[in-house]
N, C-alpha and C. Protein backbone atom coordinates (compact mmCIF):
# COMPACT_ATOMS: atom_id res chain seq x y z
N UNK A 1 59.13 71.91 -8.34
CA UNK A 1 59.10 70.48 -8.51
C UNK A 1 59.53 69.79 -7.21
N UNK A 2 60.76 70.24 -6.34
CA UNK A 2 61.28 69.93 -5.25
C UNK A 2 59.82 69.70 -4.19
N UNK A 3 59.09 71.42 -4.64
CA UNK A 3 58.14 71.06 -3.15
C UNK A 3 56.92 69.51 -3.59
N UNK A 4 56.68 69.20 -4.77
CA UNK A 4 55.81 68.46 -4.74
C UNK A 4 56.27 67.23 -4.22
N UNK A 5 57.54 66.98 -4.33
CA UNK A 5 58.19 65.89 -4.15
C UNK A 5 58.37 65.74 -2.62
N UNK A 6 58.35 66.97 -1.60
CA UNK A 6 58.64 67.10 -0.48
C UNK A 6 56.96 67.19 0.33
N UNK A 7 56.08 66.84 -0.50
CA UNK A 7 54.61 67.46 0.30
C UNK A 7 54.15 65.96 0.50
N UNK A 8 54.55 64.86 0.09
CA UNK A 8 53.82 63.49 0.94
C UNK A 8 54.69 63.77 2.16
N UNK A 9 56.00 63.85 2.20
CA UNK A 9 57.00 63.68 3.71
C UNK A 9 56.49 64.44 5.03
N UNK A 10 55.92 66.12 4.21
CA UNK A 10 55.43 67.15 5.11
C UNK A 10 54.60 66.42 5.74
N UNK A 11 53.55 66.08 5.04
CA UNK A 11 51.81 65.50 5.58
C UNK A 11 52.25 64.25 6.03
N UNK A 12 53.27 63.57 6.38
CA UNK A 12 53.31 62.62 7.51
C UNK A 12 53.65 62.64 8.18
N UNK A 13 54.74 64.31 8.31
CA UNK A 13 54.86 64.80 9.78
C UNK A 13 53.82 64.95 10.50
N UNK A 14 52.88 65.73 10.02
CA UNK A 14 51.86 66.33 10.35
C UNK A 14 51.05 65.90 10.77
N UNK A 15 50.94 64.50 10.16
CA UNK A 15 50.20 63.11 10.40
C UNK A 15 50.39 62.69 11.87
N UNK A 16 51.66 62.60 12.07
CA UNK A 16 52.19 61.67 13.27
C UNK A 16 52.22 62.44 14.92
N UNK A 17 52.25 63.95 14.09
CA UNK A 17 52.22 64.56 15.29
C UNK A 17 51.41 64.50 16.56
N UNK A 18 49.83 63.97 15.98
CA UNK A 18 49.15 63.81 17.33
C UNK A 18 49.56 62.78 18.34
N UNK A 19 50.53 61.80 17.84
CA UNK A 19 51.06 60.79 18.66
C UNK A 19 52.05 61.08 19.62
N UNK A 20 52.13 62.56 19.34
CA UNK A 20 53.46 63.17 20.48
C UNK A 20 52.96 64.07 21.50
N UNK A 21 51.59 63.84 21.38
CA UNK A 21 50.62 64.81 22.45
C UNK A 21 50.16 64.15 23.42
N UNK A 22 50.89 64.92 24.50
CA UNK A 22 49.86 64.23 25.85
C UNK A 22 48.59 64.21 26.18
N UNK A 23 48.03 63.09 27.04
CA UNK A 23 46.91 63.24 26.69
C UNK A 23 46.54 64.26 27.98
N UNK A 24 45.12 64.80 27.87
CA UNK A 24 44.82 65.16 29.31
C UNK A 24 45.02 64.95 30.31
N UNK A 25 44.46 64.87 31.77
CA UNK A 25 44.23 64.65 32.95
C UNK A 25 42.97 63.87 33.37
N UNK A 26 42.14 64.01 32.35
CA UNK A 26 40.39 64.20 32.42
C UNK A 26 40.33 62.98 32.71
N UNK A 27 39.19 62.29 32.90
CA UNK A 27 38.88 60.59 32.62
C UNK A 27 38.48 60.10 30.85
N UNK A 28 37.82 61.44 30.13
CA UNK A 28 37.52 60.45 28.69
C UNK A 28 38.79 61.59 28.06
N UNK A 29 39.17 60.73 26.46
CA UNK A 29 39.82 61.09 26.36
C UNK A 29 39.82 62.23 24.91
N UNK A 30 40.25 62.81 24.89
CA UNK A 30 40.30 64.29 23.94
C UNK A 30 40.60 64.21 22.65
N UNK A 31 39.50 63.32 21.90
CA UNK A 31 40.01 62.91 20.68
C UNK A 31 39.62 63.68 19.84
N UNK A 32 38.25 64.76 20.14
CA UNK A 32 37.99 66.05 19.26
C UNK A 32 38.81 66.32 18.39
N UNK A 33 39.74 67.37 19.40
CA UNK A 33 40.84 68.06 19.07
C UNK A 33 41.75 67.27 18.12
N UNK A 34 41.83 66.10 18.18
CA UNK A 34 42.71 65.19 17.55
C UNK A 34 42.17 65.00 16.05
N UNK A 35 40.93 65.34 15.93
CA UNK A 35 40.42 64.94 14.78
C UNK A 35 40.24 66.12 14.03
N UNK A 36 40.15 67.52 14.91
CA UNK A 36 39.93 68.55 14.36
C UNK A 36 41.00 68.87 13.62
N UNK A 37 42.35 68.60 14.25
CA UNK A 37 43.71 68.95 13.60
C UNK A 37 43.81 68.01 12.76
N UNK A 38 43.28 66.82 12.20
CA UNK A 38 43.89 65.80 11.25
C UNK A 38 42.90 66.32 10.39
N UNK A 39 41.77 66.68 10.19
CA UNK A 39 41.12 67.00 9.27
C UNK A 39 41.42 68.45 8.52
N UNK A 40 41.77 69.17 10.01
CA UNK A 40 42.26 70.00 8.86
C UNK A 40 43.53 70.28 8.32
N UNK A 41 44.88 69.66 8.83
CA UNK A 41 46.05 68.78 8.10
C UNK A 41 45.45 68.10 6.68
N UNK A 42 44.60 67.01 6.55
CA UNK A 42 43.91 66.96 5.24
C UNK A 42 43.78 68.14 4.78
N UNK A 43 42.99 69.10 4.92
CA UNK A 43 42.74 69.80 4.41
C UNK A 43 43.50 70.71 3.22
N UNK A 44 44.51 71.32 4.67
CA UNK A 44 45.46 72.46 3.81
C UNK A 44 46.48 71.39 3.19
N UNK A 45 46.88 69.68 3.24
CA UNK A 45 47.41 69.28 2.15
C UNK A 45 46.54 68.63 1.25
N UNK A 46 45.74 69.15 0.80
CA UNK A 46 44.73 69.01 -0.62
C UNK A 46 44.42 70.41 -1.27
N UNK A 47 44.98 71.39 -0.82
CA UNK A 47 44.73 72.63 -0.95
C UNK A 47 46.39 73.34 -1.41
N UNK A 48 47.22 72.55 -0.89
CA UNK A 48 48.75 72.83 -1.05
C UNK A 48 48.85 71.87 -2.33
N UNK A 49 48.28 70.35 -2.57
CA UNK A 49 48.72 69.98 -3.68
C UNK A 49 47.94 70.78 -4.78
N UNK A 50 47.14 71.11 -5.06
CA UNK A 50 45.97 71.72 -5.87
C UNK A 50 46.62 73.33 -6.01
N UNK A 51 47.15 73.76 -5.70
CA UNK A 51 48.24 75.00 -5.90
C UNK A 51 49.42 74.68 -6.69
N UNK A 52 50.80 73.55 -6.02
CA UNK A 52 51.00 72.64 -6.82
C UNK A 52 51.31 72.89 -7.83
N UNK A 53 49.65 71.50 -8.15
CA UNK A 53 49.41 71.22 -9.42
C UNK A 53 49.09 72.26 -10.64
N UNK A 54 48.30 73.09 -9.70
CA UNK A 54 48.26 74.61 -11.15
C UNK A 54 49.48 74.92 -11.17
N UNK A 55 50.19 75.28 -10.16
CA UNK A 55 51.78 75.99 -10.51
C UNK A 55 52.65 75.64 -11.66
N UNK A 56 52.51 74.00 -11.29
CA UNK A 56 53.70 73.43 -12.15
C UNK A 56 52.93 73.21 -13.13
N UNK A 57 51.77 73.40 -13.91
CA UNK A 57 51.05 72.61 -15.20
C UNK A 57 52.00 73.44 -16.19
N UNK A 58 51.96 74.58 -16.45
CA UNK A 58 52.64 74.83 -17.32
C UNK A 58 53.83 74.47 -17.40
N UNK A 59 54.74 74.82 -16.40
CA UNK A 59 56.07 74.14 -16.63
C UNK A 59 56.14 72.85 -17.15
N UNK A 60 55.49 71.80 -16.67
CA UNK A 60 55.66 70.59 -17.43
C UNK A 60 54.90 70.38 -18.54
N UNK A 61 54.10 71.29 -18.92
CA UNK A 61 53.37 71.00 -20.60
C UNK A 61 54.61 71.64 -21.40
N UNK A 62 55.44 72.35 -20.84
CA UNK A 62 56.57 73.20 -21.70
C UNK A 62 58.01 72.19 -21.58
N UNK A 63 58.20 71.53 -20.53
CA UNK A 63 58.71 70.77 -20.43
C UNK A 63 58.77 69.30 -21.66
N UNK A 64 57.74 68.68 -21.36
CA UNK A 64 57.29 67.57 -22.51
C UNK A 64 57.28 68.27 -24.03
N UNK A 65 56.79 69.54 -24.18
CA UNK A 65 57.10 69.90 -25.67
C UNK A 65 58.43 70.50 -26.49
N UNK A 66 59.28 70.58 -25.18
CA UNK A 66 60.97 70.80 -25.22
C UNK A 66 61.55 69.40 -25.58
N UNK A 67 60.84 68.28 -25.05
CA UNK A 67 61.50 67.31 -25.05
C UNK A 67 61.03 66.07 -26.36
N UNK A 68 59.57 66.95 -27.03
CA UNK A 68 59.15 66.14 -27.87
C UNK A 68 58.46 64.94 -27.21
N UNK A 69 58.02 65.02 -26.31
CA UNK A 69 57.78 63.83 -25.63
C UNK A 69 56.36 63.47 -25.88
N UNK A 70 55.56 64.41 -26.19
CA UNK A 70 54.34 64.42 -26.75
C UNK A 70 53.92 64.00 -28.23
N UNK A 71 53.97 62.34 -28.53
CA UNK A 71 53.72 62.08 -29.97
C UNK A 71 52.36 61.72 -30.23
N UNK A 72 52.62 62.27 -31.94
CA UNK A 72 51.28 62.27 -32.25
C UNK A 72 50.98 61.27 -32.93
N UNK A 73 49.64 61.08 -32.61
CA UNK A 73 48.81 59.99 -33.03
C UNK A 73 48.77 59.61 -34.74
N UNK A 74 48.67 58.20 -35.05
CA UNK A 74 49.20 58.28 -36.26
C UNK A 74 47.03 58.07 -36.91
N UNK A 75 47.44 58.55 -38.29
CA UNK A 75 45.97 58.92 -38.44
C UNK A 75 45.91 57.34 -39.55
N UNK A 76 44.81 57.07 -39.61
CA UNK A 76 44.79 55.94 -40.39
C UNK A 76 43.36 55.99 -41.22
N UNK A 77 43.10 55.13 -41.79
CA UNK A 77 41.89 55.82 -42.52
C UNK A 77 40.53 54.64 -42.27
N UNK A 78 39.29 55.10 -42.27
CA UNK A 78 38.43 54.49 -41.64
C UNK A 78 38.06 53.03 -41.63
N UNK A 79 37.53 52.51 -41.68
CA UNK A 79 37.25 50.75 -42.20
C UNK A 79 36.05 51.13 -42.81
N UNK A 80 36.39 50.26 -44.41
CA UNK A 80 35.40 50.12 -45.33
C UNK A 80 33.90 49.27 -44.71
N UNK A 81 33.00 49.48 -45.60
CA UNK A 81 31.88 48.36 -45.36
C UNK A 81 32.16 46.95 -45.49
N UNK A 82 32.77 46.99 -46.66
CA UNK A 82 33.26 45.39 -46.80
C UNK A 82 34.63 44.88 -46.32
N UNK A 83 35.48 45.71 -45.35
CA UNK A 83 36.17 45.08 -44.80
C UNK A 83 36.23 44.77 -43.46
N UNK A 84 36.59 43.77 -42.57
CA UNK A 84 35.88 43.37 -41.49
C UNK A 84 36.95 42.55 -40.61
């Protein structure tokens, strides 16, 4: 539960990091690379939450049914023809 809570903070390290990179020497500037690493930063955190999320499903479906937190729907009975 800790790491899900800790995986937006990660991915804005991760985020920010290209802003701590020098740039080249060259005349244009090296934004490839810059995009290659943010995309795939996206990547492995959509791939880290999606692990996650399977991990913890059970725990919290076991969770909510420890706690009763899951109520059930109350059943009622259909509507007549003539009532409206």
């Amino acid at each position: 539960m800790d790491a899900a809570r800790l995986l937006p903070l990660f991915g804005v390290v991760l985020f920010t990091l290209p802003a701590l990179w020098r740039p080249d020497a060259g005349a244009h500037p090296d934004t490839a690379r810059g995009l290659i690493y943010l995309f795939t930063v996206w990547a492995l955190l959509v791939a880290l939450a999606a692990a996650l999320a399977r991990g913890l499903a059970p725990a919290l479906d076991a969770e909510e049914e420890a706690e009763g937190s899951l109520p059930s729907l109350p059943t009622t009975a259909p509507p007549k023809d003539g009532d409206l």
